[in-house]
Protein backbone atom coordinates (compact mmCIF):
# COMPACT_ATOMS: atom_id res chain seq x y z
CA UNK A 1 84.40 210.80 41.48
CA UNK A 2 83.32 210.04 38.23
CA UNK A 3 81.30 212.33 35.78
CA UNK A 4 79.11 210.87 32.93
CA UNK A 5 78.10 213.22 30.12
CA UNK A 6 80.70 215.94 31.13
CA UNK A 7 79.54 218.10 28.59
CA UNK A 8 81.45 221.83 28.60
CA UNK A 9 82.61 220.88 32.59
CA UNK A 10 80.46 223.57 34.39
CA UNK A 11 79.81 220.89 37.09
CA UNK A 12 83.35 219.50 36.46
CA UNK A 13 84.49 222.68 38.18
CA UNK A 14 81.81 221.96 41.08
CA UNK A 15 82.31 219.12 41.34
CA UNK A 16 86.18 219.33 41.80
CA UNK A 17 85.43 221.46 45.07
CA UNK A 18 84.39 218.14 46.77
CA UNK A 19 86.76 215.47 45.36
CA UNK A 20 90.19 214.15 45.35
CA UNK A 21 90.07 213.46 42.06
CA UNK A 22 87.01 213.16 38.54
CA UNK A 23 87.17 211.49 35.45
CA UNK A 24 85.05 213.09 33.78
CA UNK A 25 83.91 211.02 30.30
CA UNK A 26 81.88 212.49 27.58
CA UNK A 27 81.49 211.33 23.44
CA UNK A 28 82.31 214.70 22.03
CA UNK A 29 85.63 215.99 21.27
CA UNK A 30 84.15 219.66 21.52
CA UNK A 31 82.70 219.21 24.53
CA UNK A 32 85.49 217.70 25.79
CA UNK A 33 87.80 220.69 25.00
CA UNK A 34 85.48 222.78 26.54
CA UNK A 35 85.69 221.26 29.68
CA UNK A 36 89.18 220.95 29.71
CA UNK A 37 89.44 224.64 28.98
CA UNK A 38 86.54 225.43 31.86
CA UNK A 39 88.51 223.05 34.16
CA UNK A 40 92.14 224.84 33.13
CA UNK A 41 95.39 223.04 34.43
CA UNK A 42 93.89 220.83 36.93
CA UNK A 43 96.04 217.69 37.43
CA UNK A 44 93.34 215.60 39.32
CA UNK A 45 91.03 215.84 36.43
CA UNK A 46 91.24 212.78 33.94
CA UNK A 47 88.82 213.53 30.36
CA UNK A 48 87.89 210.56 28.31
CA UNK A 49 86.50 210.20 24.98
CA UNK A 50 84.14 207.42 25.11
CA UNK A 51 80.12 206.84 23.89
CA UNK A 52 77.86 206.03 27.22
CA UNK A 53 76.29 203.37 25.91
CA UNK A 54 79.49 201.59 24.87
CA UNK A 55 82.42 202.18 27.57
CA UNK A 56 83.07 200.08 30.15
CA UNK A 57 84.99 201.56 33.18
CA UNK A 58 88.65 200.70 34.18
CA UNK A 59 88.13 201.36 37.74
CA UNK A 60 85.10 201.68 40.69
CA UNK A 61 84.27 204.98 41.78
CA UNK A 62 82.75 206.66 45.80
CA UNK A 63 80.62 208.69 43.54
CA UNK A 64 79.18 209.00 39.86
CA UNK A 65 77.22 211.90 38.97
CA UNK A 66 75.58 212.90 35.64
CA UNK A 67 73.96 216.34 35.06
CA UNK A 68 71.17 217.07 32.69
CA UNK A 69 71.65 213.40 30.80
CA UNK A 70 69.10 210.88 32.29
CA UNK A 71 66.74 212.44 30.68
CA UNK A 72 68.37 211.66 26.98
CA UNK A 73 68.90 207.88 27.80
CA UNK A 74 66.83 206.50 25.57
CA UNK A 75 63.90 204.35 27.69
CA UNK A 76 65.44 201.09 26.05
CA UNK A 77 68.65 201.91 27.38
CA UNK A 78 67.55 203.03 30.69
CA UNK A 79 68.20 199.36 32.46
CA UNK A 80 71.47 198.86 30.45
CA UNK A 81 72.45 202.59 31.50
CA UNK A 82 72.18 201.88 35.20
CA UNK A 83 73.86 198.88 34.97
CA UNK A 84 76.89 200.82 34.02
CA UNK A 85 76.40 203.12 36.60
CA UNK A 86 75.94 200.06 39.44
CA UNK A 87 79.47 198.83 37.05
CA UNK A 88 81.23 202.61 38.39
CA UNK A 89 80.42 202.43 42.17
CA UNK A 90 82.23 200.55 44.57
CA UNK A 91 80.34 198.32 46.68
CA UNK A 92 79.34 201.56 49.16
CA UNK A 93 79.17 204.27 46.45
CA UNK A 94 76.75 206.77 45.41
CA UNK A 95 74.67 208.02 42.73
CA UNK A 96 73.86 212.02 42.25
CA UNK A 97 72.13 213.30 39.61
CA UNK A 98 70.15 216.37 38.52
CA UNK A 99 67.86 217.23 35.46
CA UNK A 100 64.75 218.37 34.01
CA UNK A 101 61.27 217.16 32.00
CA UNK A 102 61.41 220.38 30.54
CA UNK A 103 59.71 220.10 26.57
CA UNK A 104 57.85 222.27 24.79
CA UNK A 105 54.40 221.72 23.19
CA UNK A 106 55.84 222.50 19.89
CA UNK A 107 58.95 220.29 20.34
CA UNK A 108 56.45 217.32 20.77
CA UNK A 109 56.44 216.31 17.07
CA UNK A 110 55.70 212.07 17.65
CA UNK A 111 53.11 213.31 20.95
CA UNK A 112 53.36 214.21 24.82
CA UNK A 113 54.14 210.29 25.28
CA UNK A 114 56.94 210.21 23.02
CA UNK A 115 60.62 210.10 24.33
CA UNK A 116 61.87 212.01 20.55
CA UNK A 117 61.07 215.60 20.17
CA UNK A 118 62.44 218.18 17.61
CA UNK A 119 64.95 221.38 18.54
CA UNK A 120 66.25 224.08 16.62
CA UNK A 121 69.96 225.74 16.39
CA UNK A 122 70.02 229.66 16.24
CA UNK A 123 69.65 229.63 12.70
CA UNK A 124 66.37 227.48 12.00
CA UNK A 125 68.04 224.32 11.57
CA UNK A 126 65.69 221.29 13.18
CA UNK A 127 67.08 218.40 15.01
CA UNK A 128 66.01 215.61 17.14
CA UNK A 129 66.87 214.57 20.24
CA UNK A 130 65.68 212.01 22.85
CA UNK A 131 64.25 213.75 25.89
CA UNK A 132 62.44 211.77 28.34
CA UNK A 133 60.20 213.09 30.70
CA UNK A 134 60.83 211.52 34.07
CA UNK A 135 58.44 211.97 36.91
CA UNK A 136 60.11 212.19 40.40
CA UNK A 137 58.06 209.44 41.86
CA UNK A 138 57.68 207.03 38.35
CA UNK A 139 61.19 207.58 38.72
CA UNK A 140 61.63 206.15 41.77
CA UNK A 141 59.76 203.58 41.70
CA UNK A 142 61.42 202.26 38.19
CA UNK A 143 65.10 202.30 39.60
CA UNK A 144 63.50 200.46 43.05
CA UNK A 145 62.59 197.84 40.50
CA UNK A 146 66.03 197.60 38.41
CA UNK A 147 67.51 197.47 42.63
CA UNK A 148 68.47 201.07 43.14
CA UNK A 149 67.58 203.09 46.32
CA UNK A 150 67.44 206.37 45.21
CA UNK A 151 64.96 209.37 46.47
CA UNK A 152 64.43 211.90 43.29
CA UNK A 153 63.19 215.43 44.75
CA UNK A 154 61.35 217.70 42.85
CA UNK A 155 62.02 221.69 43.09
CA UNK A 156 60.40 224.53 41.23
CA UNK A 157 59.61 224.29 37.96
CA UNK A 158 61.01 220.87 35.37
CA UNK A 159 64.24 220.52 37.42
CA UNK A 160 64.87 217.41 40.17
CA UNK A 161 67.63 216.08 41.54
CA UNK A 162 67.90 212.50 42.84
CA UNK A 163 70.87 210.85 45.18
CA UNK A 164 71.15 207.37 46.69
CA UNK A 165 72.55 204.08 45.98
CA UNK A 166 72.32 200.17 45.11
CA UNK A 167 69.68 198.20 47.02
């Protein structure tokens, strides 16, 4: 299985409950070291340091899953993004992901259409971050046309999940 945008590994751990074996591949050295330490000395785990939008796999995958990052691909990178994933999966593989539209009015500096909005850390500090708004069903219907078959449900409140695989 492979993981993209491991993050601190708190679906690392899940997700070893239902594989062999994850590579789980994130940009940040922090991150990475808090996965590693959330995962502990677990040999079937592989970490690499590596940007999304730049690594290139050196093997296919059954399954890819990414938690909580579609929704900071950048729309211009969405096509090139799940081109990488199709580039993961072997020719019968799978696709899992899960995330939320979840901004707030007053993160909506640039408008509600706009894919930037601004955070802040604990101490005040503003930042900006891409955070795209995906709709379950606009969703669908733009993978069907990049030649994905995937079904994105919605549940209570921002969060949805989608699962499926290449057309």
């Amino acid at each position: 299985m492979l993981e993209l945008a491991c993050g601190p590994g708190r679906w690392t751990v899940q997700l070893l409950q239902h594989a062999t074996d994850v590579t789980a591949v994130d940009a940040s050295p922090e991150m990475l070291a808090m996965a590693s330490t959330q995962v502990g000395e677990d040999e079937r785990v592989r970490f690499v340091s590596a940007d999304l939008f730049r690594w290139q796999p050196d093997r296919r995958y059954d399954v890819v899953f990414f938690g909580f990052w579609l929704s900071h691909v950048p729309p211009e990178c969405f096509a090139s993004f799940w081109s990488l994933v199709a580039d993961c999966l072997k020719p019968e593989g799978r696709v899992f992901f899960v995330d939320d539209g979840y901004r707030t009015a007053d993160e909506l500096i640039e408008g509600e259409q706009s894919a930037t909005i601004q955070r802040r850390l604990m101490d005040g500090t503003p930042y900006r971050i891409v955070k795209v708004s995906h709709r379950p069903l606009d969703l669908e219907r733009q993978l069907e046309q990049i030649g994905w078959r995937i079904k994105v449900h919605s549940t209570s409140g921002p969060f949805y999940w989608g699962a499926g695989n290449r057309i």
